[in-house]
C-alpha atoms as a PDB file:
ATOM      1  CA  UNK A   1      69.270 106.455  85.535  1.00  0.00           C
ATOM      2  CA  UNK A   2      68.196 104.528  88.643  1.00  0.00           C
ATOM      3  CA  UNK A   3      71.090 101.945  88.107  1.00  0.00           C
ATOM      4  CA  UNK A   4      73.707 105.318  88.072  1.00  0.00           C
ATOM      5  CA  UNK A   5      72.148 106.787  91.121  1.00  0.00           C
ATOM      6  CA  UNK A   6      72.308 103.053  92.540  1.00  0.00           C
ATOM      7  CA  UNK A   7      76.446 103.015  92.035  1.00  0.00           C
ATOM      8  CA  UNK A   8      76.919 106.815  92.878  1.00  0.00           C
ATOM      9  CA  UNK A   9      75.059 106.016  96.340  1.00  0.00           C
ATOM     10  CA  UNK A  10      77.714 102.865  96.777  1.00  0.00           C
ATOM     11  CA  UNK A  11      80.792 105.085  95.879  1.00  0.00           C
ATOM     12  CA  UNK A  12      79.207 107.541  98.096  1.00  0.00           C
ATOM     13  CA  UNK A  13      79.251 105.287 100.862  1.00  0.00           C
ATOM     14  CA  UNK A  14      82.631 103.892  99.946  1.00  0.00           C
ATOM     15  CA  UNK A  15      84.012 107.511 100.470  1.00  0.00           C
ATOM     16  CA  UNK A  16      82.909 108.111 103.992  1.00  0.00           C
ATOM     17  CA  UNK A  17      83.536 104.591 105.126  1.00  0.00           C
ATOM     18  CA  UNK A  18      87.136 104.616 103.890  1.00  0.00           C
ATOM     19  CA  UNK A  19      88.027 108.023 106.024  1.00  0.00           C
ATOM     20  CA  UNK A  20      91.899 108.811 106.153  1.00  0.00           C
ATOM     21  CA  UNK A  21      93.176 106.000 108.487  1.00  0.00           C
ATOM     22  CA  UNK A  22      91.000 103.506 106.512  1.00  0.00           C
ATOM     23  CA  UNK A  23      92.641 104.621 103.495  1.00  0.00           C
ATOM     24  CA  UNK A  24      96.266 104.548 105.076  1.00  0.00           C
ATOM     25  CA  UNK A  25      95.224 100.741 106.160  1.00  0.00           C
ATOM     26  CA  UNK A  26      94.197  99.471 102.952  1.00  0.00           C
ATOM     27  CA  UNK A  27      96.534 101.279 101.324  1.00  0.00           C
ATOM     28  CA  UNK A  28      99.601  99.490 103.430  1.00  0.00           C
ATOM     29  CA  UNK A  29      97.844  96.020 103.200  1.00  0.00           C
ATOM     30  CA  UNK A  30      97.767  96.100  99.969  1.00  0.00           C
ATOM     31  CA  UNK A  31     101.154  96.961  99.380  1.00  0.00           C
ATOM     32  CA  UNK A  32     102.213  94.171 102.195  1.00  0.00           C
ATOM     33  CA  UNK A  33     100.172  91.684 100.173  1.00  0.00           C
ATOM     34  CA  UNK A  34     101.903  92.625  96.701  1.00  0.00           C
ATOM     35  CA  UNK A  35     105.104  92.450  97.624  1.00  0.00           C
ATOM     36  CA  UNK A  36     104.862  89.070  99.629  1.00  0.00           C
ATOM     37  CA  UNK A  37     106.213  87.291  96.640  1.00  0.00           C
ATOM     38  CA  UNK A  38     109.315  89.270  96.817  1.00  0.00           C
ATOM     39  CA  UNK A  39     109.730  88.544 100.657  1.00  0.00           C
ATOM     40  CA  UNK A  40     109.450  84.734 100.714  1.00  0.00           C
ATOM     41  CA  UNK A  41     112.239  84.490  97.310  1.00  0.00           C
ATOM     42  CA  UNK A  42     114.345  84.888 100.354  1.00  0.00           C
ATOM     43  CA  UNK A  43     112.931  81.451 101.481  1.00  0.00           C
ATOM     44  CA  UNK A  44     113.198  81.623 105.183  1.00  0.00           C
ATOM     45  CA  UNK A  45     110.668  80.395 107.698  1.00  0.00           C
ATOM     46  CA  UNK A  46     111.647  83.913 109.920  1.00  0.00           C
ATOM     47  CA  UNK A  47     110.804  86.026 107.093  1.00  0.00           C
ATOM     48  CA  UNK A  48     107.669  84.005 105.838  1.00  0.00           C
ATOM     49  CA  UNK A  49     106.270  84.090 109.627  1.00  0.00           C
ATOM     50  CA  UNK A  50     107.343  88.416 109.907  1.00  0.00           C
ATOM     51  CA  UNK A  51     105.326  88.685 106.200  1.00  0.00           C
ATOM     52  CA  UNK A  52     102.124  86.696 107.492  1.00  0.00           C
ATOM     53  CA  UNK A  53     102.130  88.418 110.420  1.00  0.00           C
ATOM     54  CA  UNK A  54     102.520  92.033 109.212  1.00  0.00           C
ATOM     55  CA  UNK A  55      99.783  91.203 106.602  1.00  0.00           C
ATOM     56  CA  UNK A  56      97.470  89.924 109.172  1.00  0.00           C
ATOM     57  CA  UNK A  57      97.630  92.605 111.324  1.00  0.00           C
ATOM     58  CA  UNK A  58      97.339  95.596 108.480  1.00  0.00           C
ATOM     59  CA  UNK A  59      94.085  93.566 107.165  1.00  0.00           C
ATOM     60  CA  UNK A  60      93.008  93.388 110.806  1.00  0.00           C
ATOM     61  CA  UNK A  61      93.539  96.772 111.776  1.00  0.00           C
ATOM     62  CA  UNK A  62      91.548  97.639 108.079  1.00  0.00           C
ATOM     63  CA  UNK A  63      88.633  95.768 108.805  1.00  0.00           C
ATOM     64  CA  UNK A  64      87.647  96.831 112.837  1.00  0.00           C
ATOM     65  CA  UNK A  65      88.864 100.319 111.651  1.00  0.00           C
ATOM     66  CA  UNK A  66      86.032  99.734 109.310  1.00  0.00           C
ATOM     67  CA  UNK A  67      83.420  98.582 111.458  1.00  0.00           C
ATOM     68  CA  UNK A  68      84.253 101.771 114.038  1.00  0.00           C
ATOM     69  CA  UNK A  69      81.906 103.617 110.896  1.00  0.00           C
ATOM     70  CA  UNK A  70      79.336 101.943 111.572  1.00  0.00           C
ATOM     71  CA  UNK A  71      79.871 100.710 115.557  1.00  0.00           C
ATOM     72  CA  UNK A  72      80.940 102.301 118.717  1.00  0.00           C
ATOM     73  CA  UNK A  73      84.616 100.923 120.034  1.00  0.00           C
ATOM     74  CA  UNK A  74      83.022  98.938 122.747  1.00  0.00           C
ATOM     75  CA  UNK A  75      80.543  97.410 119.993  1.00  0.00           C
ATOM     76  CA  UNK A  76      84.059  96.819 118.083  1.00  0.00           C
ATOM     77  CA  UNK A  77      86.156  95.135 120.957  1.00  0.00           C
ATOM     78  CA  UNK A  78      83.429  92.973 122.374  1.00  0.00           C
ATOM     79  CA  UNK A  79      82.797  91.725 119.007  1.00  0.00           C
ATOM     80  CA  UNK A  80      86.494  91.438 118.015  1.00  0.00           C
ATOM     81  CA  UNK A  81      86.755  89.395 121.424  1.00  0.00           C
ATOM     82  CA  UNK A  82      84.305  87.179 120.488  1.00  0.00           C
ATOM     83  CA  UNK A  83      85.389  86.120 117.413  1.00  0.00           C
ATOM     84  CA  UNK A  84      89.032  85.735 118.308  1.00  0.00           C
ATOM     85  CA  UNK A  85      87.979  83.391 121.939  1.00  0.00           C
ATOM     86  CA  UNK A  86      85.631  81.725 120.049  1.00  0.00           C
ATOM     87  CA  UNK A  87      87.648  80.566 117.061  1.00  0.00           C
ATOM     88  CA  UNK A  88      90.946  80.145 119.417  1.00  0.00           C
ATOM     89  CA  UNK A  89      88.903  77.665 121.118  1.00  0.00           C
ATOM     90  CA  UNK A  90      87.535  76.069 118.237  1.00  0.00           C
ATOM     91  CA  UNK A  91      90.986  75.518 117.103  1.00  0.00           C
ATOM     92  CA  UNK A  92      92.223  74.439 120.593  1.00  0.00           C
ATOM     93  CA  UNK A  93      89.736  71.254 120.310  1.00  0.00           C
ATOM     94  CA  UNK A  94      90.763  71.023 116.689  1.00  0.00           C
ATOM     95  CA  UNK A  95      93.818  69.982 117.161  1.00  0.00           C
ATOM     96  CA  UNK A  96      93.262  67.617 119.913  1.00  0.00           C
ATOM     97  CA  UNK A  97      90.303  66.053 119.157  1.00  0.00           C
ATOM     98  CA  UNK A  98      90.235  66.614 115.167  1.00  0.00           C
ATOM     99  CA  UNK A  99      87.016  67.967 115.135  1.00  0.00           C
ATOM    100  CA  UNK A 100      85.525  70.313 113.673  1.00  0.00           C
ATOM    101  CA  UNK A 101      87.990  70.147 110.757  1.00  0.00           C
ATOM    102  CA  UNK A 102      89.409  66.786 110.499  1.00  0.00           C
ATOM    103  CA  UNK A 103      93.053  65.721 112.424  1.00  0.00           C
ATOM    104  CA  UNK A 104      95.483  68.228 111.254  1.00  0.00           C
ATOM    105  CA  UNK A 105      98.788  70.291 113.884  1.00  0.00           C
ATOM    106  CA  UNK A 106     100.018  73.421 113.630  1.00  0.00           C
ATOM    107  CA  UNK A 107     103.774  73.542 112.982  1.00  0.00           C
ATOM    108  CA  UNK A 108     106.233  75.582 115.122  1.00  0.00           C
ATOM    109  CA  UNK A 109     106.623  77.933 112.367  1.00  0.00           C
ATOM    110  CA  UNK A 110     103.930  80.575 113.357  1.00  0.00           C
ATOM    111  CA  UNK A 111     105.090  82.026 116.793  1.00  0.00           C
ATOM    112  CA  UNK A 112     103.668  82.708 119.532  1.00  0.00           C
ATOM    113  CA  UNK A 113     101.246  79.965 120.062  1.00  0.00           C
ATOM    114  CA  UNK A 114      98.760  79.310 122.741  1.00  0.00           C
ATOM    115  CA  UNK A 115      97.485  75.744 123.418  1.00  0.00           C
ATOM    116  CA  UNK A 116      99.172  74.500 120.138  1.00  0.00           C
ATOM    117  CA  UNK A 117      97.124  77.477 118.027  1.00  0.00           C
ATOM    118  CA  UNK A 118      99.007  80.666 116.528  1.00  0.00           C
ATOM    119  CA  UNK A 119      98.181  83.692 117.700  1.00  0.00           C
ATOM    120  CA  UNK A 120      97.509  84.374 113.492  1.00  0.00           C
ATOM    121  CA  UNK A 121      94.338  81.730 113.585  1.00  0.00           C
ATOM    122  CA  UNK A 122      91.815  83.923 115.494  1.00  0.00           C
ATOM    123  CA  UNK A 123      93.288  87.083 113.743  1.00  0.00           C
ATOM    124  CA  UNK A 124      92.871  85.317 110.786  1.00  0.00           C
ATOM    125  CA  UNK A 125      89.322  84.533 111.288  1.00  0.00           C
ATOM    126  CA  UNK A 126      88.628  88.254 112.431  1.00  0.00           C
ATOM    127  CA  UNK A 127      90.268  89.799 109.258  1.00  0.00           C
ATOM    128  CA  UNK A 128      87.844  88.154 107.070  1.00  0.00           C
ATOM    129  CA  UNK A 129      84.719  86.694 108.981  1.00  0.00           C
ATOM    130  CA  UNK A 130      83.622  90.923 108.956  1.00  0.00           C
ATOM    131  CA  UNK A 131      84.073  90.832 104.881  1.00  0.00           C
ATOM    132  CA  UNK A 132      82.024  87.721 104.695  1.00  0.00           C
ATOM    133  CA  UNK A 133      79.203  88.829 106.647  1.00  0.00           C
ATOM    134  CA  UNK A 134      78.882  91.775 104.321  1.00  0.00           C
ATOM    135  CA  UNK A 135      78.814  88.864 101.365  1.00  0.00           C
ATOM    136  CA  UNK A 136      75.852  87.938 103.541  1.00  0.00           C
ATOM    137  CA  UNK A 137      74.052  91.137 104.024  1.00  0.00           C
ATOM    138  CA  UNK A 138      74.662  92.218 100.349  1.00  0.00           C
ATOM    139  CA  UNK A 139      73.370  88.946  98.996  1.00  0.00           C
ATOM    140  CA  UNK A 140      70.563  88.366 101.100  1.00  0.00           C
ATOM    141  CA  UNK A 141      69.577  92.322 100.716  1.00  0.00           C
ATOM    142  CA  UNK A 142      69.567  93.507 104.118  1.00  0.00           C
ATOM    143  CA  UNK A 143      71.507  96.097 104.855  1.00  0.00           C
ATOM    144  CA  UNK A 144      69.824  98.075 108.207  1.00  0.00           C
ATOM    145  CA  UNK A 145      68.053  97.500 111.358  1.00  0.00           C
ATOM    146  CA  UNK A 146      64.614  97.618 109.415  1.00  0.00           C
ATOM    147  CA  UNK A 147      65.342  94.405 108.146  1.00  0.00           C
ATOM    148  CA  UNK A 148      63.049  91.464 109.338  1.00  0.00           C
ATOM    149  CA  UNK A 149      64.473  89.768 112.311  1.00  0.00           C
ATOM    150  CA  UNK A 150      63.206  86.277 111.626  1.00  0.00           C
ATOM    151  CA  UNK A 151      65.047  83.525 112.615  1.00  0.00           C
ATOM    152  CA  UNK A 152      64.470  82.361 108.688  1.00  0.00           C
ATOM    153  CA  UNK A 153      66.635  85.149 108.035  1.00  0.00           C
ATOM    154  CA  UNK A 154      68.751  85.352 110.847  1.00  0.00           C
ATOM    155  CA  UNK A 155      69.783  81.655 109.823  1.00  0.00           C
ATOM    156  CA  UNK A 156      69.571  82.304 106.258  1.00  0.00           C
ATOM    157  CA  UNK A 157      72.357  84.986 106.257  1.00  0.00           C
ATOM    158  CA  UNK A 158      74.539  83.121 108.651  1.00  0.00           C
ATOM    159  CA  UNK A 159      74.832  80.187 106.159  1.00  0.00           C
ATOM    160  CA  UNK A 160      75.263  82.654 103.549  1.00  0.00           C
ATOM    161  CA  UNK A 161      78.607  84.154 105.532  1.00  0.00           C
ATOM    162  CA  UNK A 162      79.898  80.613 106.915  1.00  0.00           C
ATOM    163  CA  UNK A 163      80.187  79.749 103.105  1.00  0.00           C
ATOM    164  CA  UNK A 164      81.498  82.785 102.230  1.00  0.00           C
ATOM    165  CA  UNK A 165      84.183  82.322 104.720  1.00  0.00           C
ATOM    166  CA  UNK A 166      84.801  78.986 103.396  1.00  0.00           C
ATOM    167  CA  UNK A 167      85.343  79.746 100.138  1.00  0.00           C
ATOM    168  CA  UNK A 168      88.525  81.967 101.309  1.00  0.00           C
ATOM    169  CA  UNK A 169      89.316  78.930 102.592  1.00  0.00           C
ATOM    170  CA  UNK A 170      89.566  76.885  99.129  1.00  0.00           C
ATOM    171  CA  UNK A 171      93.111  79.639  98.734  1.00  0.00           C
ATOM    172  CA  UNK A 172      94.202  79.405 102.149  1.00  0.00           C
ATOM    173  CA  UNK A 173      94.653  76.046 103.030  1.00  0.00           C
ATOM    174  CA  UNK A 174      96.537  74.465 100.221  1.00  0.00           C
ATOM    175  CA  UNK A 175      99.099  77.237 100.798  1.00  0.00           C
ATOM    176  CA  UNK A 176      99.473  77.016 104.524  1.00  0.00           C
ATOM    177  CA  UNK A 177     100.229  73.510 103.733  1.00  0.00           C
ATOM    178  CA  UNK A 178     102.360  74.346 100.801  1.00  0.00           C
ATOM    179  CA  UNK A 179     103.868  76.528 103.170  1.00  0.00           C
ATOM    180  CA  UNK A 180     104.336  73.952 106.054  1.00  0.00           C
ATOM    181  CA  UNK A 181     102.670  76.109 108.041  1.00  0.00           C
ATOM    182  CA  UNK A 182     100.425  72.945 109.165  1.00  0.00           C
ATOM    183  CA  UNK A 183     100.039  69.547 108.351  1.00  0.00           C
ATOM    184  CA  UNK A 184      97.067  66.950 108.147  1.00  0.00           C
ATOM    185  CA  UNK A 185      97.226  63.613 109.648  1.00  0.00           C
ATOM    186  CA  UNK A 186      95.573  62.345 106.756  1.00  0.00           C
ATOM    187  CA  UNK A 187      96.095  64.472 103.608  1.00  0.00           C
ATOM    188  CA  UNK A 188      93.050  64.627 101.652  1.00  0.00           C
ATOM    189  CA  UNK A 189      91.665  64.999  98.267  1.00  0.00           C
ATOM    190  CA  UNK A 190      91.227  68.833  97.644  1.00  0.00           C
ATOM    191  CA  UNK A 191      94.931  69.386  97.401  1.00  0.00           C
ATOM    192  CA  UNK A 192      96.017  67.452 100.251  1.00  0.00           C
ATOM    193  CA  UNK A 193      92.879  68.844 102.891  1.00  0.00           C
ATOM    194  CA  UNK A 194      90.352  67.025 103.622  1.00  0.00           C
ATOM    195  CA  UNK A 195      86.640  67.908 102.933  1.00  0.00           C
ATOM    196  CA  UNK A 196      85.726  67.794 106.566  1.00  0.00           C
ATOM    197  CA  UNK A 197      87.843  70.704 106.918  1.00  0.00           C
ATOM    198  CA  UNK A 198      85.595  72.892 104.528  1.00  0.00           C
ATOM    199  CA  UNK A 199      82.360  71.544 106.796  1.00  0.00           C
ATOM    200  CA  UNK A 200      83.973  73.165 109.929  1.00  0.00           C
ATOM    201  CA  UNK A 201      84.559  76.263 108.461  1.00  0.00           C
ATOM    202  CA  UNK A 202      81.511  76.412 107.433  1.00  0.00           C
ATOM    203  CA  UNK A 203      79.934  75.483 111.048  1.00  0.00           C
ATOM    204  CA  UNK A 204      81.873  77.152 112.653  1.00  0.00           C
ATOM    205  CA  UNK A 205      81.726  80.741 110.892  1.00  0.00           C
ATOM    206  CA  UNK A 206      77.679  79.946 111.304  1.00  0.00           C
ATOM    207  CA  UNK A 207      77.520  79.447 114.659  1.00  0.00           C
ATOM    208  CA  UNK A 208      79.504  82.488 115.713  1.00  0.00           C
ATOM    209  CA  UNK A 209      77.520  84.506 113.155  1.00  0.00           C
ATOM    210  CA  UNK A 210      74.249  83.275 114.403  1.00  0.00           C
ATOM    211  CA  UNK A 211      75.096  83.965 117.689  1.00  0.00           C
ATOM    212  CA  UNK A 212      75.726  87.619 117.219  1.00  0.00           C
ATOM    213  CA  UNK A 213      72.914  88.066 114.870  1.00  0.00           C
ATOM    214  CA  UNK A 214      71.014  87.208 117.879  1.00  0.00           C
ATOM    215  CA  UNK A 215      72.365  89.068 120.258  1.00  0.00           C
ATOM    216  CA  UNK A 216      74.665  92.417 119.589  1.00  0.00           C
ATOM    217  CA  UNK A 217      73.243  92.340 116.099  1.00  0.00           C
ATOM    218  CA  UNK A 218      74.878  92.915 112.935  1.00  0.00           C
ATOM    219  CA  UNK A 219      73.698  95.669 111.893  1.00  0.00           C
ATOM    220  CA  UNK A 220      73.989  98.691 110.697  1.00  0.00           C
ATOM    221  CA  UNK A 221      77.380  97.002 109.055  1.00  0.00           C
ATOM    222  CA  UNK A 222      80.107  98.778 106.209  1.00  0.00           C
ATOM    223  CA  UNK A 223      78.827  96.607 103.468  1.00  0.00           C
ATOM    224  CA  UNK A 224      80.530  98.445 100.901  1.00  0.00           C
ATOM    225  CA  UNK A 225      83.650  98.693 102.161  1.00  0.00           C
ATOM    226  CA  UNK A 226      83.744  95.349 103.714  1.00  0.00           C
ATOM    227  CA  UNK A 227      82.410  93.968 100.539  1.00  0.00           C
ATOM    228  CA  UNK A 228      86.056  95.581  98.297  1.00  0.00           C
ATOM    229  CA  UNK A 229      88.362  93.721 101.080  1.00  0.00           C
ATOM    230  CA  UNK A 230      86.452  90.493 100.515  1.00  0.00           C
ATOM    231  CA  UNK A 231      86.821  91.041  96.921  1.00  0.00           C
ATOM    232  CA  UNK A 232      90.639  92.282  97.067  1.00  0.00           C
ATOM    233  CA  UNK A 233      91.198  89.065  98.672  1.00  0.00           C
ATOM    234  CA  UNK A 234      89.480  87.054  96.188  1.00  0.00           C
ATOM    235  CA  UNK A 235      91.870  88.703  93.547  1.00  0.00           C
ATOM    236  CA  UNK A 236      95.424  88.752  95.220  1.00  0.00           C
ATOM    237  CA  UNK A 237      94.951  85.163  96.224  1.00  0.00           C
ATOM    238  CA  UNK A 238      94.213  84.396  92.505  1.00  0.00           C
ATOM    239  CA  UNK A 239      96.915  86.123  91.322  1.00  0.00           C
ATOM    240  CA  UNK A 240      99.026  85.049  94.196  1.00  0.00           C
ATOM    241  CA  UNK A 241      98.704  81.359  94.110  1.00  0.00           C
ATOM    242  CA  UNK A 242      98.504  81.090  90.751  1.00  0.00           C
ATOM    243  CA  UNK A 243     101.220  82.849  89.170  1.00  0.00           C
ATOM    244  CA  UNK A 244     103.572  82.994  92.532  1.00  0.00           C
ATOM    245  CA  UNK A 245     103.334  80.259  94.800  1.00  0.00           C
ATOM    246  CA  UNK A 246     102.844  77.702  92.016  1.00  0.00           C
ATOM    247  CA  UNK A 247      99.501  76.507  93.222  1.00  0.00           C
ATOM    248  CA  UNK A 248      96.953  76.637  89.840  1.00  0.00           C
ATOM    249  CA  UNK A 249      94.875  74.267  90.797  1.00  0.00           C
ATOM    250  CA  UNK A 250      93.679  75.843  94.177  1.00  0.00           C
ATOM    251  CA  UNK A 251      94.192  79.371  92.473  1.00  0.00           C
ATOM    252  CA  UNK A 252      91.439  78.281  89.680  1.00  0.00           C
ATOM    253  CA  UNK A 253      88.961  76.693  92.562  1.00  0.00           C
ATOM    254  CA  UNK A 254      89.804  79.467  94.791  1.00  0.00           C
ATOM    255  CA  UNK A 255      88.762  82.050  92.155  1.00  0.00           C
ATOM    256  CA  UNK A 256      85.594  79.941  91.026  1.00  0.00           C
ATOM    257  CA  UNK A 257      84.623  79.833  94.800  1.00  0.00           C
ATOM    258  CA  UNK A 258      84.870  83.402  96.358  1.00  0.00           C
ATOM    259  CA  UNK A 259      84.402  84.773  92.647  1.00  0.00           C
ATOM    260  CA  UNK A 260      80.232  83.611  92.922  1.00  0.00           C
ATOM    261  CA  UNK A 261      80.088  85.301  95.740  1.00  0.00           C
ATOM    262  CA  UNK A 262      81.952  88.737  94.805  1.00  0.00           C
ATOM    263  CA  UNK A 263      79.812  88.383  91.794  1.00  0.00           C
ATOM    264  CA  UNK A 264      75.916  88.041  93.610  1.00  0.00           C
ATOM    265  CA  UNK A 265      77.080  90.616  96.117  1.00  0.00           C
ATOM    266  CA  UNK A 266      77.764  93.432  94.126  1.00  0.00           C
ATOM    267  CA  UNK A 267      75.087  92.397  91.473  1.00  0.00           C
ATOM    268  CA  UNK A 268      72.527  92.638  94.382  1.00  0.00           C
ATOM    269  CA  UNK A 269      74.058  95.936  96.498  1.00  0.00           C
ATOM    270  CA  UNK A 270      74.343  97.633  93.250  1.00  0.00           C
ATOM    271  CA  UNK A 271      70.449  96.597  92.191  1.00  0.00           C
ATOM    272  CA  UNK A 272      69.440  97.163  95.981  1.00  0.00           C
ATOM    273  CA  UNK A 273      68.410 100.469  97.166  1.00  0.00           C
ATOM    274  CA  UNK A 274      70.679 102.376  99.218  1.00  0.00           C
END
């Protein structure tokens, strides 16, 4: 009885956070992301670069039109703005320094760039750091303002989304690099990347977490909502790379990776009271 009551109260929540234009959102990204197969048999950089771009932007749009339940639009922008400077300069020194992620360049494929960095990077990181922050909440159990504001737990739940934003990460770099989309001065041995690579991501998607834990705060957050676009990630990329774009071996890890995570988060919303 209390476990039914437990998944009503998520589907309840679901509802109300995916209002009409949420709905319209996911319902185009999806269908963006299931027919990107079909686009790149065509094979051309032009189209691959329109596809990506389209997708990025539709997930984008879904996830800050997501956080507007839960935030005001200034809340929104000044956190959207932080994510995307913060990242774009993250990349800016990772390309010409090779830290945080190891020496890698970003080809000219992905247009327009600024420094040397696609516009796509910090949208990138936006579209998904959101989803992996409500990995975080979900998984650590705190899901509103009355939750203790230690820095034990403050720290605790940024580590918890920096690896949840890595494991995307084990899908989406072997295909950018499939995909010549970048390339590594020194190809390494998770499917060509280097495992520096996965240790910036991880610091990276920490730090900027920490830092608005601490400050604008994270909560009250979609958790729900956020939590299905992490986990219709962690499906299409499966499913993508491993029947599509001929990648197995970083669809399997991929899947392993994010899948813990999908799995503890909705095992602990669904057991948490709402």
């Amino acid at each position: 009885m209390i476990a039914s009551f437990r998944t009503a109260k998520v589907f309840t929540n679901l509802q109300r956070q995916l209002g009409p234009v949420n709905r319209v959102l996911l319902l185009l990204w999806l269908v963006l992301m299931i027919l990107t197969p079909a686009f790149l048999r065509f094979g051309s950089p032009p189209v691959l670069a329109l596809t990506l771009t389209f997708a990025t932007m539709a997930q984008g749009g879904l996830v800050l039109g997501l956080l507007t339940t839960a935030w005001n639009a200034p809340r929104v922008f000044g956190v959207g703005m932080f994510v995307a400077a913060t990242t774009w300069i993250v990349e800016y020194a990772g390309v010409r320094t090779g830290l945080p992620f190891g020496a890698y360049a970003y080809t000219s494929a992905l247009q327009p760039q600024i420094g040397g960095v696609p516009a796509h990077i910090p949208a990138a990181w936006l579209m998904m750091l959101p989803p992996a922050w409500a990995v975080g909440k979900a998984m650590m159990q705190c899901r509103r303002t009355t939750c203790g504001r230690s820095w034990h737990g403050i720290a605790a739940h940024s580590l918890v989304s920096g690896l949840a934003m890595t494991a995307w990460d084990l899908y989406l770099d072997p295909q950018m690099v499939s995909w010549q989309l970048w390339q590594w001065d020194s190809p390494g041995i998770y499917f060509g990347v280097p495992l520096l690579n996965f240790a910036g991501w991880t610091l990276t998607a920490f730090c900027i977490t920490l830092v608005l834990e601490a400050t604008v705060l994270l909560d009250p957050l979609p958790v729900e909502s956020l939590l299905l676009v992490y986990s219709l990630v962690w499906m299409l990329e499966a499913v993508g790379l491993g029947l599509f774009f001929r990648l197995p071996g970083a669809a399997a890890t991929g899947f392993l990776g994010m899948g813990i995570f999908v799995a503890i988060a909705w095992h602990k919303l669904l057991a948490t009271p709402a």
